[in-house]
C-alpha atoms as a PDB file:
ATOM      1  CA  UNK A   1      52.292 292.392 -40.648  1.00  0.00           C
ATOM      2  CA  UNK A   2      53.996 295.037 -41.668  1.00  0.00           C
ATOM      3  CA  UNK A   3      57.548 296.157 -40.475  1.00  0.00           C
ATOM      4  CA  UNK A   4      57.359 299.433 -38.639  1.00  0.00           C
ATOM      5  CA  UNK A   5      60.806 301.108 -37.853  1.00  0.00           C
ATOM      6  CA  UNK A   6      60.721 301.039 -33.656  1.00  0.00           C
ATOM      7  CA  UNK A   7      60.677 297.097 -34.298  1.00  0.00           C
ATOM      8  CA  UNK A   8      63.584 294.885 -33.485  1.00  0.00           C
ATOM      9  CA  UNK A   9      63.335 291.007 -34.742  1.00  0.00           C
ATOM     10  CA  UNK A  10      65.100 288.769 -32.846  1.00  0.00           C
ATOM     11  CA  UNK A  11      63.552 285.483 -34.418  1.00  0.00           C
ATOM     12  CA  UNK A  12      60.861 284.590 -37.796  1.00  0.00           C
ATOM     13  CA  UNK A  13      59.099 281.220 -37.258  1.00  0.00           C
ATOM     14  CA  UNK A  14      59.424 281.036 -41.297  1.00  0.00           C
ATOM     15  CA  UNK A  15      58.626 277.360 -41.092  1.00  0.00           C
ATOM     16  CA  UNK A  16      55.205 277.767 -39.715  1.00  0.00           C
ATOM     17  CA  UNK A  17      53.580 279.424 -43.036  1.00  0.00           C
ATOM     18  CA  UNK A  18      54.635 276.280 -44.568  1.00  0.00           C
ATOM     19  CA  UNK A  19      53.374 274.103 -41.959  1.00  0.00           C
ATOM     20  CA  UNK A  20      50.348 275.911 -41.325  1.00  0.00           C
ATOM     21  CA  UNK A  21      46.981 277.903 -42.671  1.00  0.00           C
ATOM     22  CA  UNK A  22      47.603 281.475 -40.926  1.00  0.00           C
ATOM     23  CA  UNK A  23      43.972 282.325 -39.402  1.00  0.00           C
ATOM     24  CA  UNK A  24      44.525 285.747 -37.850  1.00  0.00           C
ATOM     25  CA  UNK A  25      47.763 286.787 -35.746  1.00  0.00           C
ATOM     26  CA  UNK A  26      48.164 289.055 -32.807  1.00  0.00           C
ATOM     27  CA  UNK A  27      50.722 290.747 -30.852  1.00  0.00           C
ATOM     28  CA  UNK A  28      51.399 289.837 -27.062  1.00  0.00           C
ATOM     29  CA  UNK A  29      53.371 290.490 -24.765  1.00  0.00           C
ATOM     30  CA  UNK A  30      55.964 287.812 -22.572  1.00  0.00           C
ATOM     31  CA  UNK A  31      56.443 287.095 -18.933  1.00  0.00           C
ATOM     32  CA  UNK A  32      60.699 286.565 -19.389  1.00  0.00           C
ATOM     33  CA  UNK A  33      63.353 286.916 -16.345  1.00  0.00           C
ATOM     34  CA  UNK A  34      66.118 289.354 -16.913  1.00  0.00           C
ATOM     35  CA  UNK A  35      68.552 286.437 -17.761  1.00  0.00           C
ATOM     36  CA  UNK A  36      65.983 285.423 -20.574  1.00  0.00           C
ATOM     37  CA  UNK A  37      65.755 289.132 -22.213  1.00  0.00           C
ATOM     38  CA  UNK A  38      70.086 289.514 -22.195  1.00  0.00           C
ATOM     39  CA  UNK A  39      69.317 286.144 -24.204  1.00  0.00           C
ATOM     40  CA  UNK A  40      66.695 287.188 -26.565  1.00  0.00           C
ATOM     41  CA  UNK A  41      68.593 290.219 -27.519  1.00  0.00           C
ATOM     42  CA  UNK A  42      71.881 288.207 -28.214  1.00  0.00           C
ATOM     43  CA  UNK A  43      69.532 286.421 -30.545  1.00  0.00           C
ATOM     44  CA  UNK A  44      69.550 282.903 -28.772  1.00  0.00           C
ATOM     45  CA  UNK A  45      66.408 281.549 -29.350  1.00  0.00           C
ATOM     46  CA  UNK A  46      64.432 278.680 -31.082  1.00  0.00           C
ATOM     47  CA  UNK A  47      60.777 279.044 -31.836  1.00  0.00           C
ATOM     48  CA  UNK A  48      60.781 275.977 -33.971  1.00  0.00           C
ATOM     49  CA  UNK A  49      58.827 273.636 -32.101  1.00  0.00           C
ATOM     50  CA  UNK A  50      56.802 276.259 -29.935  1.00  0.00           C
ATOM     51  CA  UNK A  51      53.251 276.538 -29.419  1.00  0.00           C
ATOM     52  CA  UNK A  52      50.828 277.986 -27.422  1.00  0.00           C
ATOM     53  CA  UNK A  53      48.031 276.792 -24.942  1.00  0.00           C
ATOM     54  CA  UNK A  54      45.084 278.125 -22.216  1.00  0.00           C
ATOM     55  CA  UNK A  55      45.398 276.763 -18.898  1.00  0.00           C
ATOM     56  CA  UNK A  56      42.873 278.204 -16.269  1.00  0.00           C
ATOM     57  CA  UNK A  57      42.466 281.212 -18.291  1.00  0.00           C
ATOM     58  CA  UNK A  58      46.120 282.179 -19.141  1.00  0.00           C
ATOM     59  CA  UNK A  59      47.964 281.407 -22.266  1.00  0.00           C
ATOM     60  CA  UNK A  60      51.318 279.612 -21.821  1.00  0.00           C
ATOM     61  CA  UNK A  61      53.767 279.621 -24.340  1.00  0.00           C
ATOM     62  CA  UNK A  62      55.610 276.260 -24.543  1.00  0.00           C
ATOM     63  CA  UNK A  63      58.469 274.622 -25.881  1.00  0.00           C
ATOM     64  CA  UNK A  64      60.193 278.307 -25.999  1.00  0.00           C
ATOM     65  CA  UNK A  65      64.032 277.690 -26.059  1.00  0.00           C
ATOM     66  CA  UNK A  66      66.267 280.169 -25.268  1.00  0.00           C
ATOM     67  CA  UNK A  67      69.484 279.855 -24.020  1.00  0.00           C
ATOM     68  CA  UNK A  68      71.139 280.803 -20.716  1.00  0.00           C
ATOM     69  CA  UNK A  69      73.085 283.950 -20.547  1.00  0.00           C
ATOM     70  CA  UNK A  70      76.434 283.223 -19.894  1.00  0.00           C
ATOM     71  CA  UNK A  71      77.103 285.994 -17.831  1.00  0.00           C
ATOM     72  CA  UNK A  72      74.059 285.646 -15.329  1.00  0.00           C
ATOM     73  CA  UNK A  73      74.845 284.636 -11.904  1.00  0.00           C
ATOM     74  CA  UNK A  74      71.151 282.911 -11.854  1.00  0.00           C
ATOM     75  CA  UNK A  75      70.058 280.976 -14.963  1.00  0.00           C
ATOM     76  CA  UNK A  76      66.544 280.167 -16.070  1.00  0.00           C
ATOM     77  CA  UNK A  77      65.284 276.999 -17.206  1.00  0.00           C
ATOM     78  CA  UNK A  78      65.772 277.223 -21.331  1.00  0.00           C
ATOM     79  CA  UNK A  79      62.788 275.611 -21.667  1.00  0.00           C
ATOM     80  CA  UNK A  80      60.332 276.898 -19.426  1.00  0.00           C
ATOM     81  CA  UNK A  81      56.853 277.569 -20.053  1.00  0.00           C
ATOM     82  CA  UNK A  82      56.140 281.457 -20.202  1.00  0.00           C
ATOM     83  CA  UNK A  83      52.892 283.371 -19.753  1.00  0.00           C
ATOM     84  CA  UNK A  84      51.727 285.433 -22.065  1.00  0.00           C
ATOM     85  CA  UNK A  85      50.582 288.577 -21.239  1.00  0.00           C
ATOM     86  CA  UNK A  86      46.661 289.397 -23.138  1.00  0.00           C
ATOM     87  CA  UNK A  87      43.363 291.117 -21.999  1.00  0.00           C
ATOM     88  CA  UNK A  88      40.714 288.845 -20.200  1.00  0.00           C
ATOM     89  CA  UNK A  89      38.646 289.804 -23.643  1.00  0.00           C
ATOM     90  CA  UNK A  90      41.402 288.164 -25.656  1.00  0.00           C
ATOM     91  CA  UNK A  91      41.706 285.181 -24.040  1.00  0.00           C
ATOM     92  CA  UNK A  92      38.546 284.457 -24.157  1.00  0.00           C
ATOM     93  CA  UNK A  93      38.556 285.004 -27.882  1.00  0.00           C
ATOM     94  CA  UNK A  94      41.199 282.452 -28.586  1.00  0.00           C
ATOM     95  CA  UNK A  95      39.300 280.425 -26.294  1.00  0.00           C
ATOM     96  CA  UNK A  96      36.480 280.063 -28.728  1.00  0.00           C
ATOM     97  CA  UNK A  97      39.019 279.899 -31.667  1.00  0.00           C
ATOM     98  CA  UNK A  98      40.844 276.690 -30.520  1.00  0.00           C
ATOM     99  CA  UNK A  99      37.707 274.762 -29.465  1.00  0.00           C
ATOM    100  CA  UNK A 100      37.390 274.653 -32.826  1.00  0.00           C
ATOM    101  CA  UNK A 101      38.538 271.477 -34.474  1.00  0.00           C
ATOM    102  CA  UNK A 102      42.131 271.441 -35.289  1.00  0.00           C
ATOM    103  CA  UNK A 103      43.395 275.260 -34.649  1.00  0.00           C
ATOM    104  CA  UNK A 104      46.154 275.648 -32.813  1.00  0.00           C
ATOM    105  CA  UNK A 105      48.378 278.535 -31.608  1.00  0.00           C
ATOM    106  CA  UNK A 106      51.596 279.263 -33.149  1.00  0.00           C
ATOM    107  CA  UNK A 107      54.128 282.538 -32.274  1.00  0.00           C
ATOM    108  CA  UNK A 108      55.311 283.623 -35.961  1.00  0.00           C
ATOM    109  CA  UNK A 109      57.701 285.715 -34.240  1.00  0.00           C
ATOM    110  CA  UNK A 110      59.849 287.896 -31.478  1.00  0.00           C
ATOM    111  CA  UNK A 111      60.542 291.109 -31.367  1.00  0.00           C
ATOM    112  CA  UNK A 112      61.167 293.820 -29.554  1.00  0.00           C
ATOM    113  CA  UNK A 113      59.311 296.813 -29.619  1.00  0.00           C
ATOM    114  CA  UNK A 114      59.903 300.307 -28.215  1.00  0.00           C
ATOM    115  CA  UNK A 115      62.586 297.914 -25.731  1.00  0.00           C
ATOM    116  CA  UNK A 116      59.824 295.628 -24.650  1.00  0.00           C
ATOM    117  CA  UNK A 117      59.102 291.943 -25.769  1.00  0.00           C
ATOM    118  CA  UNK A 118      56.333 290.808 -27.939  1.00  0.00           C
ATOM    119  CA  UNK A 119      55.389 287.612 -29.667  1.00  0.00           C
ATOM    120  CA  UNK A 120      53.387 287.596 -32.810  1.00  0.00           C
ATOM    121  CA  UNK A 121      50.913 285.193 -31.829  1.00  0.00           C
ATOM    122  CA  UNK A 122      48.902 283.345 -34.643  1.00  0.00           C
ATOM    123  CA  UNK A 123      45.514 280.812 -34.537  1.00  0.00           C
ATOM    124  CA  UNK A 124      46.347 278.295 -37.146  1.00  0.00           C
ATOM    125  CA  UNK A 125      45.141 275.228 -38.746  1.00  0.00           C
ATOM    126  CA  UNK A 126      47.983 272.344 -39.188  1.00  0.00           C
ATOM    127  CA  UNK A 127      48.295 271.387 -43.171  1.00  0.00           C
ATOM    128  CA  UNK A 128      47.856 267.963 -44.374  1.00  0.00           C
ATOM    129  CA  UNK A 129      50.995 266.921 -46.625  1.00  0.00           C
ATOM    130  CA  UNK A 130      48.909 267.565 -49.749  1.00  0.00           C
ATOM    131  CA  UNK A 131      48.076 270.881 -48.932  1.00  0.00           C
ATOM    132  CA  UNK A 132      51.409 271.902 -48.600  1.00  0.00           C
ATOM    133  CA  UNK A 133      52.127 270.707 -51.991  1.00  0.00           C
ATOM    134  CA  UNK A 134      49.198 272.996 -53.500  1.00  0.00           C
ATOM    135  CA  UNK A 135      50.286 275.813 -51.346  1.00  0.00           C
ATOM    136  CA  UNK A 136      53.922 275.532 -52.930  1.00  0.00           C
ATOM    137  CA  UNK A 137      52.712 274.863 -56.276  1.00  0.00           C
ATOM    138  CA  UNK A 138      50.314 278.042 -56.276  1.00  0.00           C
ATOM    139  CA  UNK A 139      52.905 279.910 -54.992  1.00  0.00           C
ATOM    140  CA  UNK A 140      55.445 279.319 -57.600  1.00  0.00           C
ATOM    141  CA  UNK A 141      52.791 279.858 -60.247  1.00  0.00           C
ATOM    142  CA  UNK A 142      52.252 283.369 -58.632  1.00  0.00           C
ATOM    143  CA  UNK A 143      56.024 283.665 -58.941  1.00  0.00           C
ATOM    144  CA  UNK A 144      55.929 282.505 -62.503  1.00  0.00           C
ATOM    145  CA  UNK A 145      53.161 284.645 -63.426  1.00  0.00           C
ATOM    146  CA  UNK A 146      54.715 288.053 -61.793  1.00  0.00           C
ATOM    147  CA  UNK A 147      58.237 287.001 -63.711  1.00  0.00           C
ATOM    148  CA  UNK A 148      56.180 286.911 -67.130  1.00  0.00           C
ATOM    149  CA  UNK A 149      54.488 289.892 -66.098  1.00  0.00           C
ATOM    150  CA  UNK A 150      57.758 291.562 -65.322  1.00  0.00           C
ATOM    151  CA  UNK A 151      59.613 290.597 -69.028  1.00  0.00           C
ATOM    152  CA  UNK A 152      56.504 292.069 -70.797  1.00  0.00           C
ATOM    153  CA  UNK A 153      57.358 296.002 -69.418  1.00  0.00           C
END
């Protein structure tokens, strides 16, 4: 995805294009509380170990951390599990996507954009440990081959 300017990143899931074969990705929106965006904007939040799932037709985002804010007079649970906020017609897309054997939903990232929340949603298959070692091995030939590439001009 490419970065337009009204977009504000508060957190890259970086690890889960190692972990994972990126399917297709999508932007949603998030159900937070006001405590939860004062945290997401201070930047405390860890999508690690997040994942998505559809329960009765809505997709919950779980696993989420993000921290209380410390100057809220009410604090939300950091590790609550948010709704998502897609179209019926989505839903029901990813629906058919995870039935699938072995994909799984993953947020890449959170941002904000034009002051509202989104997650970068994407359907993903899990790697074995062999397939991460061909992925990394491909990409540093790319690398090598671009450097050699590069010395030649």
């Amino acid at each position: 995805m490419s970065e337009p300017t009204n977009v504000k990143y508060v957190v890259k899931n970086r690890r889960a294009w190692h972990d994972y074969e990126i399917r297709e990705t999508l932007e949603v929106g998030i159900a937070l509380q006001g405590s939860e965006v004062k945290s997401l904007r201070e930047g405390k939040v860890q999508l690690s170990d997040a994942y998505a799932q559809i329960e009765r037709g809505e997709v919950i985002l779980k696993n989420l951390h993000i921290s209380p804010y410390k100057m809220a007079s009410e604090n939300h649970d950091p590790i609550r599990p948010r709704r998502l906020l897609l179209h019926r017609k989505e839903i029901r897309k990813l629906v058919i996507l995870t039935e699938q054997r072995g994909l799984t939903l993953i947020p890449l990232s959170i941002y904000f954009r034009k002051n509202i929340a989104k997650v970068e949603l994407a359907v993903a298959m899990g790697r074995k440990k062999y397939d991460k070692r061909q992925a990394i091995a491909e990409a540093e030939a790319d690398r090598s081959i671009k450097r050699a590439m590069r010395k030649d001009y």
